[in-house]
PDB file of N, CA and C in Angstrom:
ATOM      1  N   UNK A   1     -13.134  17.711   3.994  1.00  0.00           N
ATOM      2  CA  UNK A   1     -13.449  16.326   3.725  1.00  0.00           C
ATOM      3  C   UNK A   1     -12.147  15.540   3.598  1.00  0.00           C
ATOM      4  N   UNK A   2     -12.195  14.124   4.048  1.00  0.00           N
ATOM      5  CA  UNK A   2     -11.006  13.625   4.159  1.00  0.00           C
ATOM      6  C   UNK A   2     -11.002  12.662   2.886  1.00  0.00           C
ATOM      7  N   UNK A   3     -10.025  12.179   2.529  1.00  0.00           N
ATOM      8  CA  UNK A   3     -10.023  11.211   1.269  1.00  0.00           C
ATOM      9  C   UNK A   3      -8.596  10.186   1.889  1.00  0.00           C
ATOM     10  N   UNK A   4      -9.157   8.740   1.202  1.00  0.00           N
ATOM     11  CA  UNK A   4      -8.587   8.021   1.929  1.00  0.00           C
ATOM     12  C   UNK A   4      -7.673   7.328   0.181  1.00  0.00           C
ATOM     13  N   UNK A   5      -6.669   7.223   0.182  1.00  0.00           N
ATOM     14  CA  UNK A   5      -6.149   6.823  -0.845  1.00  0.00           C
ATOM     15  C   UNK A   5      -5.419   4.948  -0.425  1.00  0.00           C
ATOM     16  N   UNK A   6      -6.221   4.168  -1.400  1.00  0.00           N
ATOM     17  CA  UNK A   6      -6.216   2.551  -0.687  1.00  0.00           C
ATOM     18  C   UNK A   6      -4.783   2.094  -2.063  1.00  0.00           C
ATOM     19  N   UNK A   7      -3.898   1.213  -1.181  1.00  0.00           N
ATOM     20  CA  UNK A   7      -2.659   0.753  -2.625  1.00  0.00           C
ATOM     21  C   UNK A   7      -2.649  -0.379  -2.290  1.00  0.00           C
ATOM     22  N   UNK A   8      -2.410  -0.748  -3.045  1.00  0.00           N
ATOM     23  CA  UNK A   8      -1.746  -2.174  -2.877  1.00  0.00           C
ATOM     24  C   UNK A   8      -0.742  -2.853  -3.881  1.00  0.00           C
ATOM     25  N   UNK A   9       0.646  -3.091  -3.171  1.00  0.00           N
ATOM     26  CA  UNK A   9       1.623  -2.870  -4.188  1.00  0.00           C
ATOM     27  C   UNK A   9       2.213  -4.049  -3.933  1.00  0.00           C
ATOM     28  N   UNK A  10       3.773  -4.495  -5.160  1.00  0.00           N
ATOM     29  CA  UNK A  10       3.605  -5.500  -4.932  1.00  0.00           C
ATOM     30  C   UNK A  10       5.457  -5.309  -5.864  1.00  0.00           C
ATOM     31  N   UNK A  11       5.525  -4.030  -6.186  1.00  0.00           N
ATOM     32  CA  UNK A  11       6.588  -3.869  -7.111  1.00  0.00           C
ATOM     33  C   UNK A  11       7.028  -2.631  -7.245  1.00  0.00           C
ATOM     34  N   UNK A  12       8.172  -2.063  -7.754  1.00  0.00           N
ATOM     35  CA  UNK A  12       8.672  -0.617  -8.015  1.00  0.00           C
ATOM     36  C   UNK A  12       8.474   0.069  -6.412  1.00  0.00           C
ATOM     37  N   UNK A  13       9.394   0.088  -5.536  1.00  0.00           N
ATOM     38  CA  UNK A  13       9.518   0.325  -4.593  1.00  0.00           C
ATOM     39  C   UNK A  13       9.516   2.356  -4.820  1.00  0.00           C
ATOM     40  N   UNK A  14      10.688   2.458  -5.625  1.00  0.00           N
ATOM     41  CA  UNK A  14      10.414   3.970  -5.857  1.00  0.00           C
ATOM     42  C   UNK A  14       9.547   4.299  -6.358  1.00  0.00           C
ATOM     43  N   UNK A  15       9.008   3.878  -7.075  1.00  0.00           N
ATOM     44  CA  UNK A  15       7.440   4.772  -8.139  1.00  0.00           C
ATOM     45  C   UNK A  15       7.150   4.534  -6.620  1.00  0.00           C
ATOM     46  N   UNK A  16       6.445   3.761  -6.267  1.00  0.00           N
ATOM     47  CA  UNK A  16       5.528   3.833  -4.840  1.00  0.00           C
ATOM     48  C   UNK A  16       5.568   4.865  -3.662  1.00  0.00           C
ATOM     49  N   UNK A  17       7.545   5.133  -3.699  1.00  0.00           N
ATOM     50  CA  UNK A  17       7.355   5.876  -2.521  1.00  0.00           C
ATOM     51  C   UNK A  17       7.293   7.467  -3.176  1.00  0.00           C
ATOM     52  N   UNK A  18       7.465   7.208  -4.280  1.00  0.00           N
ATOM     53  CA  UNK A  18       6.966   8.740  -5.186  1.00  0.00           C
ATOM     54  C   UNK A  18       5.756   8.823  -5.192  1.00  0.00           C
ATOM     55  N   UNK A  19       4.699   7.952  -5.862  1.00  0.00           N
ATOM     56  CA  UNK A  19       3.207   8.382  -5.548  1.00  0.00           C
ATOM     57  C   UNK A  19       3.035   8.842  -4.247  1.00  0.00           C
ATOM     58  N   UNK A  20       3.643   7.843  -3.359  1.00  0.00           N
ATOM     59  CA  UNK A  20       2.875   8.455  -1.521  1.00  0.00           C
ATOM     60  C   UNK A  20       3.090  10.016  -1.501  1.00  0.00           C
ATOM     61  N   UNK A  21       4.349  10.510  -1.544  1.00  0.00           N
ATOM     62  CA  UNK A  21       4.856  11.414  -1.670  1.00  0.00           C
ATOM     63  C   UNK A  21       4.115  12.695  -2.554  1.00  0.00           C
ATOM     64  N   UNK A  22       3.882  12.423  -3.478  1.00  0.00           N
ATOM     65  CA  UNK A  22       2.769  13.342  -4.453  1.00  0.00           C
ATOM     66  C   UNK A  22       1.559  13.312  -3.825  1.00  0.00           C
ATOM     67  N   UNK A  23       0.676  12.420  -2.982  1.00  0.00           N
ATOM     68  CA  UNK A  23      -0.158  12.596  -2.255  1.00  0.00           C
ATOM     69  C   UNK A  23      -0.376  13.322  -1.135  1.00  0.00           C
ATOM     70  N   UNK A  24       0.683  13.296  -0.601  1.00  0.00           N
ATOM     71  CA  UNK A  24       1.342  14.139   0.831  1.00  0.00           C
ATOM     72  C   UNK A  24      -0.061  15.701   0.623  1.00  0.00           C
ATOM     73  N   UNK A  25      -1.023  15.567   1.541  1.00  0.00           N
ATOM     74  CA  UNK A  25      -2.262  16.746   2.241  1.00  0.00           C
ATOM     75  C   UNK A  25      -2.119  16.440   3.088  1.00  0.00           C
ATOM     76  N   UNK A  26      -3.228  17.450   3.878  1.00  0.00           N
ATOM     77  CA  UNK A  26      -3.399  17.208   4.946  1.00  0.00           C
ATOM     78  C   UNK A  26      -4.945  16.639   4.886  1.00  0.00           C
ATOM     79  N   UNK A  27      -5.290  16.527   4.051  1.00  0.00           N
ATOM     80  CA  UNK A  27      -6.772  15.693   3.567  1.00  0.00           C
ATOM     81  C   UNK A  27      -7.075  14.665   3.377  1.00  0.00           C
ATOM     82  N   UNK A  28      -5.237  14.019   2.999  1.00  0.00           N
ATOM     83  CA  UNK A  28      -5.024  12.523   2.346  1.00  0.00           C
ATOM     84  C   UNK A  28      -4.767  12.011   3.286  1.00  0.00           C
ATOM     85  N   UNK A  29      -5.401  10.284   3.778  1.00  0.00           N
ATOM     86  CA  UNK A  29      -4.642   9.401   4.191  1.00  0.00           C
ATOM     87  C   UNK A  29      -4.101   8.527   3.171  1.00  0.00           C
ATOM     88  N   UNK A  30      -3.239   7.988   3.210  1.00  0.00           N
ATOM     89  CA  UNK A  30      -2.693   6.907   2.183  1.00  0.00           C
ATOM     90  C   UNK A  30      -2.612   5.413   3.079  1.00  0.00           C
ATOM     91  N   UNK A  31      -3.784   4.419   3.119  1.00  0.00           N
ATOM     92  CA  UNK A  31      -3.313   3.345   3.481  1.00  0.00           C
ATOM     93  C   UNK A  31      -2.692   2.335   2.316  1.00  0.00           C
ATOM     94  N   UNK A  32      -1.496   1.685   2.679  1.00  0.00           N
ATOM     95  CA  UNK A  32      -0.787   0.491   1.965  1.00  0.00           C
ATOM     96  C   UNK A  32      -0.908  -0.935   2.525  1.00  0.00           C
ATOM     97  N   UNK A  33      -1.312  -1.407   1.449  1.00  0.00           N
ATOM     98  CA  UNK A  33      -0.459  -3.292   1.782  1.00  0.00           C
ATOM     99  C   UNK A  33       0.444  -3.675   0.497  1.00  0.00           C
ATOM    100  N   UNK A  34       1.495  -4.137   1.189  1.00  0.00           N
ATOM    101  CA  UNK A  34       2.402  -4.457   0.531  1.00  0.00           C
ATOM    102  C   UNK A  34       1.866  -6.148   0.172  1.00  0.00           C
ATOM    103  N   UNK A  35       2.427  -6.955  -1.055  1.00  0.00           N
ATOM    104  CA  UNK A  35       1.993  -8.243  -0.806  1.00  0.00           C
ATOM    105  C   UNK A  35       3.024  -8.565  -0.061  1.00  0.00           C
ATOM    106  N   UNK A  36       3.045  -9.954   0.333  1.00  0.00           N
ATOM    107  CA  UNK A  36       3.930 -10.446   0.991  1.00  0.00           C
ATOM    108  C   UNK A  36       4.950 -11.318   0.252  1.00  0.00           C
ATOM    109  N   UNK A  37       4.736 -11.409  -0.878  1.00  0.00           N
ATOM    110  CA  UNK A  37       6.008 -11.847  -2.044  1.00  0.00           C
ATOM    111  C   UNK A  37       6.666 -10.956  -2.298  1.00  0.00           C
ATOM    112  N   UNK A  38       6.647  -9.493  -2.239  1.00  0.00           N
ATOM    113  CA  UNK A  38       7.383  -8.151  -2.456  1.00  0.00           C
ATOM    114  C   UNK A  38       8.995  -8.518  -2.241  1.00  0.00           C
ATOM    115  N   UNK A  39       9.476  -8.129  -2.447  1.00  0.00           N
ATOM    116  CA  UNK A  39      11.148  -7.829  -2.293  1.00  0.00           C
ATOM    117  C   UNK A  39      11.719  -6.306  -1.336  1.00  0.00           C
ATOM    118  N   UNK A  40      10.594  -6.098  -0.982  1.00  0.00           N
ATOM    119  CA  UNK A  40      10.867  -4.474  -0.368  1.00  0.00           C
ATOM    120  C   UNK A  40       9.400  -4.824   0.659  1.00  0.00           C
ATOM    121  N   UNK A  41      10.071  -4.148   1.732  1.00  0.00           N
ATOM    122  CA  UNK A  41       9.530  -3.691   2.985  1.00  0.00           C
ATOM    123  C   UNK A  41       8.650  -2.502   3.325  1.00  0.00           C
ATOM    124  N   UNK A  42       7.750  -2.622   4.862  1.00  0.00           N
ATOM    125  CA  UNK A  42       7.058  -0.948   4.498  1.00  0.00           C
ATOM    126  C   UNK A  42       8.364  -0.192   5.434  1.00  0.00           C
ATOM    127  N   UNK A  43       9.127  -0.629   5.983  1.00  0.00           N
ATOM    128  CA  UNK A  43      10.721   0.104   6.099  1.00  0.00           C
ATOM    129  C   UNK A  43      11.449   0.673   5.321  1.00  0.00           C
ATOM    130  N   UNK A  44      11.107   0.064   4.265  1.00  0.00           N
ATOM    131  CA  UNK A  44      11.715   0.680   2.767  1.00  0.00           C
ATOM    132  C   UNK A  44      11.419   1.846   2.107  1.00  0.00           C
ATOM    133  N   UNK A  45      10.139   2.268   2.764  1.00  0.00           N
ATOM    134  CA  UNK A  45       9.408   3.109   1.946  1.00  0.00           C
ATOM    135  C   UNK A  45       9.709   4.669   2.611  1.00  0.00           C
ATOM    136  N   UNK A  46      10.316   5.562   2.412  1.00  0.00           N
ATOM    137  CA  UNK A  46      10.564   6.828   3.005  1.00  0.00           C
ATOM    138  C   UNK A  46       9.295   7.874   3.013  1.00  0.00           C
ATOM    139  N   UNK A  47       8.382   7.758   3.615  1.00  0.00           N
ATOM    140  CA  UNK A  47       6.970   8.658   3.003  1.00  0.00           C
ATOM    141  C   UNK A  47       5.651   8.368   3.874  1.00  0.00           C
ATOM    142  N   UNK A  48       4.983   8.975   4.209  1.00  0.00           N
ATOM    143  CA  UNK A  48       3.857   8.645   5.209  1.00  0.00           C
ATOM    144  C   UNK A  48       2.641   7.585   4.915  1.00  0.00           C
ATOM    145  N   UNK A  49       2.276   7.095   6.017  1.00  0.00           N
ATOM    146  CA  UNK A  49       1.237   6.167   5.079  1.00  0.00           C
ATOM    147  C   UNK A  49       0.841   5.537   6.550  1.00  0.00           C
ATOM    148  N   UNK A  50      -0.100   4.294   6.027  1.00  0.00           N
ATOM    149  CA  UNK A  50      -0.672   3.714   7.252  1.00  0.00           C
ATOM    150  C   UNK A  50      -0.557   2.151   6.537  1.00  0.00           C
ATOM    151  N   UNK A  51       0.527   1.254   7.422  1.00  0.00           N
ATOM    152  CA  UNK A  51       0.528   0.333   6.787  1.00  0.00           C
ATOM    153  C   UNK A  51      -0.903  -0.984   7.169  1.00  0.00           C
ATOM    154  N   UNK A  52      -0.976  -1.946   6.479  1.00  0.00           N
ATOM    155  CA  UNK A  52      -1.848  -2.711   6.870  1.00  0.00           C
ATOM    156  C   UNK A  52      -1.088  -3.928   7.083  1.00  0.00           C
ATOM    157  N   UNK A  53      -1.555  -4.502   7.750  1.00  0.00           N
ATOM    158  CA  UNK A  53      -1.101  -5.783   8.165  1.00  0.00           C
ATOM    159  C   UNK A  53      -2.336  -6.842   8.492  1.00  0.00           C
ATOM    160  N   UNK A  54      -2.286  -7.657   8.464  1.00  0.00           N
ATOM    161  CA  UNK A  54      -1.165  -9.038   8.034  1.00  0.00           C
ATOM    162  C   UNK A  54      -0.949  -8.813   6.469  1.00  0.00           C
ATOM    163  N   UNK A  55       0.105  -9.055   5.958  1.00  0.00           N
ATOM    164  CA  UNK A  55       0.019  -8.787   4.772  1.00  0.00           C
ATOM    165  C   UNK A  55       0.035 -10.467   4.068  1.00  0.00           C
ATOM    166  N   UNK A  56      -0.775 -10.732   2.903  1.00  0.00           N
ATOM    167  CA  UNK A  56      -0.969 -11.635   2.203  1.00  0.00           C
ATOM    168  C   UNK A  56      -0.342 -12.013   1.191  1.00  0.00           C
ATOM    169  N   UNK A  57      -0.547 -13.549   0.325  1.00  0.00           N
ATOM    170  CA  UNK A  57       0.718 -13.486  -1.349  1.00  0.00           C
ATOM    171  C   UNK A  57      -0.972 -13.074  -2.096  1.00  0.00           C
ATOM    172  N   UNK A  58      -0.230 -12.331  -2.662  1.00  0.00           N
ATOM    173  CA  UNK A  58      -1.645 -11.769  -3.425  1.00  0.00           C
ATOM    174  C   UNK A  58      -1.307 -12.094  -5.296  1.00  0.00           C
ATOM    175  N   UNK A  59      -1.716 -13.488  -5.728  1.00  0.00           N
ATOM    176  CA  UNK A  59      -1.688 -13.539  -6.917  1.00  0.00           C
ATOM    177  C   UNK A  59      -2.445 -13.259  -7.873  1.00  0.00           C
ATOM    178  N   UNK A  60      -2.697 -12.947  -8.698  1.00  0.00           N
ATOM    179  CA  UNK A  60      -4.204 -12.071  -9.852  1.00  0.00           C
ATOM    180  C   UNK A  60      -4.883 -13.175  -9.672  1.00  0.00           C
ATOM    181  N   UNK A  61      -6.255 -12.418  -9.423  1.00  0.00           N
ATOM    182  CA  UNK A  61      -7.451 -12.932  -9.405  1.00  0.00           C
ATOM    183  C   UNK A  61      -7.513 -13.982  -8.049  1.00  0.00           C
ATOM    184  N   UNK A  62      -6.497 -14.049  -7.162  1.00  0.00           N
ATOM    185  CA  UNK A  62      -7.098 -15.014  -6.081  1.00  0.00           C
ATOM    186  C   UNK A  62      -7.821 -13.915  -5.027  1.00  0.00           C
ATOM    187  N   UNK A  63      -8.535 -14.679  -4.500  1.00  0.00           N
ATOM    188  CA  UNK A  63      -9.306 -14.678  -3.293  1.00  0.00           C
ATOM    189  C   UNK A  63      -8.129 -13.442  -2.251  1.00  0.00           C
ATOM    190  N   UNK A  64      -6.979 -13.677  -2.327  1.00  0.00           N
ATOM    191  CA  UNK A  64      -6.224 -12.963  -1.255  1.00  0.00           C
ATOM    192  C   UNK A  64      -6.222 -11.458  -1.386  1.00  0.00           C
ATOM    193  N   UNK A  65      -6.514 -10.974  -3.138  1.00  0.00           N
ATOM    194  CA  UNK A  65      -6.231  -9.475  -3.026  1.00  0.00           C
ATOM    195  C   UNK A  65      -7.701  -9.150  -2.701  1.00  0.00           C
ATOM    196  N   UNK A  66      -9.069  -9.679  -2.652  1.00  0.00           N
ATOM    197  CA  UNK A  66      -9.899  -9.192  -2.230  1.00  0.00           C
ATOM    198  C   UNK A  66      -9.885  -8.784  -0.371  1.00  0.00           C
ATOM    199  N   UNK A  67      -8.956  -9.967  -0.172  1.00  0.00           N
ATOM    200  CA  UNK A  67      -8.575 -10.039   1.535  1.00  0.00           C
ATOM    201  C   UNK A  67      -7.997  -8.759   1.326  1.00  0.00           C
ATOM    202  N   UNK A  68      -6.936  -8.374   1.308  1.00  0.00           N
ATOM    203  CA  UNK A  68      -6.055  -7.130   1.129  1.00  0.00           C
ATOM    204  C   UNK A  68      -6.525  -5.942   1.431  1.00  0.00           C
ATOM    205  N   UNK A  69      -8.025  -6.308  -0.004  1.00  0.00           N
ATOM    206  CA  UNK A  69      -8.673  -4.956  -0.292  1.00  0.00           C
ATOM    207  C   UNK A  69      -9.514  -4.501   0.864  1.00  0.00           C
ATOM    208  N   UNK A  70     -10.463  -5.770   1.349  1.00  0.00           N
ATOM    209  CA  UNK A  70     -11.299  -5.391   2.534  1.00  0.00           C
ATOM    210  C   UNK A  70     -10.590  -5.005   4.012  1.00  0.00           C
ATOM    211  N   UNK A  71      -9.606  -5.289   3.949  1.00  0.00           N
ATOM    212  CA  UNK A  71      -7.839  -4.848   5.346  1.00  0.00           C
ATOM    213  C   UNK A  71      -8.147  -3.374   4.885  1.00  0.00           C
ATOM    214  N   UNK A  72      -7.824  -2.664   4.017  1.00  0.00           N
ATOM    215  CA  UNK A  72      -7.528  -1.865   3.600  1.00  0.00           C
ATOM    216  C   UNK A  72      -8.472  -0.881   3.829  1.00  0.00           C
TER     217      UNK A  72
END
């Protein structure tokens, strides 16, 4: 069975590319969206994953991280 692991990040570039990294199966996909206010790139990130795009400014509680979530 496959398991799909959904992020959406926005900060702490290393914790992030450490979680991906601790996820690392062959069972796991890891899709990411980065927001698009981030300070770090999905170039940045050393670790497997499936990025999503278009990426959005995702502020709490707007309308955009639900966008994100349904990308995702």
């Amino acid at each position: 069975m496959k398991i799909a692991v959904l992020i959406l990040a926005h900060k702490s570039p290393e914790q992030l590319e450490y979680l991906i990294k601790s996820l690392k199966h062959n069972e796991v996909n890891v899709y990411l969206h980065i927001d698009k206010s981030a300070e770090f790139s999905y170039s940045s990130i050393e670790a497997e994953f499936v990025p999503i795009l278009p990426n959005y400014y995702c502020s709490w509680g707007a309308y955009n991280v639900t966008r994100a979530t349904f990308d995702l």
